[in-house]
Protein backbone atom coordinates (compact mmCIF):
# COMPACT_ATOMS: atom_id res chain seq x y z
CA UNK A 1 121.28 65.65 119.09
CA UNK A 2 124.27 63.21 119.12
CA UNK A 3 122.84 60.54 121.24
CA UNK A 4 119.20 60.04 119.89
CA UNK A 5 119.16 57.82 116.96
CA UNK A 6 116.33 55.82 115.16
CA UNK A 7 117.07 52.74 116.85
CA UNK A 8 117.46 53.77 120.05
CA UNK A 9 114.02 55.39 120.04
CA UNK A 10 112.33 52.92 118.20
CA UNK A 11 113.83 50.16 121.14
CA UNK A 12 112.95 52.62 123.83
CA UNK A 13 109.53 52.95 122.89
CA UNK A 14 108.72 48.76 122.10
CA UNK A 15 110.42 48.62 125.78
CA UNK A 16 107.73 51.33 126.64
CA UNK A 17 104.82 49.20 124.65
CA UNK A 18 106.04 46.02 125.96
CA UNK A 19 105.48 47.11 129.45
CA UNK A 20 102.68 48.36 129.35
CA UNK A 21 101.28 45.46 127.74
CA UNK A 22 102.28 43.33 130.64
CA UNK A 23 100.88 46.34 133.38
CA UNK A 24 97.47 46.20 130.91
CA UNK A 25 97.21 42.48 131.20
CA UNK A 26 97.79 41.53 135.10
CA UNK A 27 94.95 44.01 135.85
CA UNK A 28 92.20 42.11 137.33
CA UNK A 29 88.50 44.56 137.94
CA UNK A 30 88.34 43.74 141.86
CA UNK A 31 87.67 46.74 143.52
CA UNK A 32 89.43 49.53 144.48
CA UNK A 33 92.60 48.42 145.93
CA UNK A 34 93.52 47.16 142.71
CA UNK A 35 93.29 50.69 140.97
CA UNK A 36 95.84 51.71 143.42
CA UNK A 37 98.26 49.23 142.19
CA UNK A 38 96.91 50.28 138.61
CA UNK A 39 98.09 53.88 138.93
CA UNK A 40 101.41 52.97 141.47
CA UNK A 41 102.23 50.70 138.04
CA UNK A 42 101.34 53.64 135.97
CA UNK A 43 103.37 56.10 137.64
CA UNK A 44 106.61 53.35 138.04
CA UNK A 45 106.44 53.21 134.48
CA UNK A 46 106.21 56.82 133.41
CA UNK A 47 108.59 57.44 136.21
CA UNK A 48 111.19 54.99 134.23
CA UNK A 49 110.76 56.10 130.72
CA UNK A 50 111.18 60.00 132.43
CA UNK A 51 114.60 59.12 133.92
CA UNK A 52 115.94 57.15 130.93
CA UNK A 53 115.05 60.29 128.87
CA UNK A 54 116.85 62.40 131.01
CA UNK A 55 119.59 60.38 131.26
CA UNK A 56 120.32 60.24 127.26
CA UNK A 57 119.52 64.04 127.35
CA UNK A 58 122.74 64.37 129.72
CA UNK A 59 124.86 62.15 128.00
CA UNK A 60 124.17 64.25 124.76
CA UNK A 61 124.52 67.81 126.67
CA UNK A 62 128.24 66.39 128.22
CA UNK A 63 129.31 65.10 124.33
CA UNK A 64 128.18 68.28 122.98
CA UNK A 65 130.33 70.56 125.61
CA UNK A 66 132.86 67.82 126.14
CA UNK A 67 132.60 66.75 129.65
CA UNK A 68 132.96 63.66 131.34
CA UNK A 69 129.13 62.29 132.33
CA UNK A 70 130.26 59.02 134.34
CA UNK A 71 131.18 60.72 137.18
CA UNK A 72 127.35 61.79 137.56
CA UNK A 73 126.11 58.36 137.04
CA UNK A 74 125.77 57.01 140.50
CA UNK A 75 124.42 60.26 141.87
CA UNK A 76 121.98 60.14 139.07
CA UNK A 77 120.66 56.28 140.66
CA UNK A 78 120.12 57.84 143.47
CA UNK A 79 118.75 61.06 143.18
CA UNK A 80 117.69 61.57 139.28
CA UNK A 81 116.33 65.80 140.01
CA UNK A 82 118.67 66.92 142.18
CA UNK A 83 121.75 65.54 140.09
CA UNK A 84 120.13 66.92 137.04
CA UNK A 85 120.20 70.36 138.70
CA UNK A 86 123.25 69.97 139.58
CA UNK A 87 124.60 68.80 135.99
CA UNK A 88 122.82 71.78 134.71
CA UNK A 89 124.29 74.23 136.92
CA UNK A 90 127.97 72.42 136.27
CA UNK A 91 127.17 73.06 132.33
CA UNK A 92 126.18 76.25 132.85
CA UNK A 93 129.09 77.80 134.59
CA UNK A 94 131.96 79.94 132.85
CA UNK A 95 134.72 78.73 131.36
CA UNK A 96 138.19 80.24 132.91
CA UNK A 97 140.85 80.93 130.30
């Protein structure tokens, strides 16, 4: 892959530590409302890390094919699955010589 390097893993995943670190220490045992918040945190976090992923994995699928990715980037904000099915189904479609 073009777009996954060393550092850029190694920065995504101390990002990754570093927040949940800081989810891990404003926990406070209080009852159950707060394990709500625990997984909602949980689940905003995983959520994050999922879309970066998929994000990089685009921009290396449009370098590899040579295709412009920017233009996907705001419906990507947006709506991450449905622009990624739509990306996919873009990439996938025959080339007319």
């Amino acid at each position: 892959m073009f777009v996954w390097s060393k550092r850029l893993v190694a920065t995504l995943l101390s990002f990754f530590v570093l927040m949940l670190g800081m989810f891990l220490l404003n926990m406070t045992p209080e009852g159950t409302n707060v394990l709500k918040e625990h997984v909602t945190g949980w689940m905003a976090i995983n959520y994050i890390g999922l879309i970066a992923w998929v994000f990089v994995w685009m921009i290396d699928q449009a370098r590899m094919r040579g295709k412009n990715l920017w233009v996907w980037f705001v419906p990507f904000l947006l709506a991450p699955l449905p622009t990624l099915m739509l990306f996919v189904l873009f990439l996938q479609r025959r080339i007319q010589s």
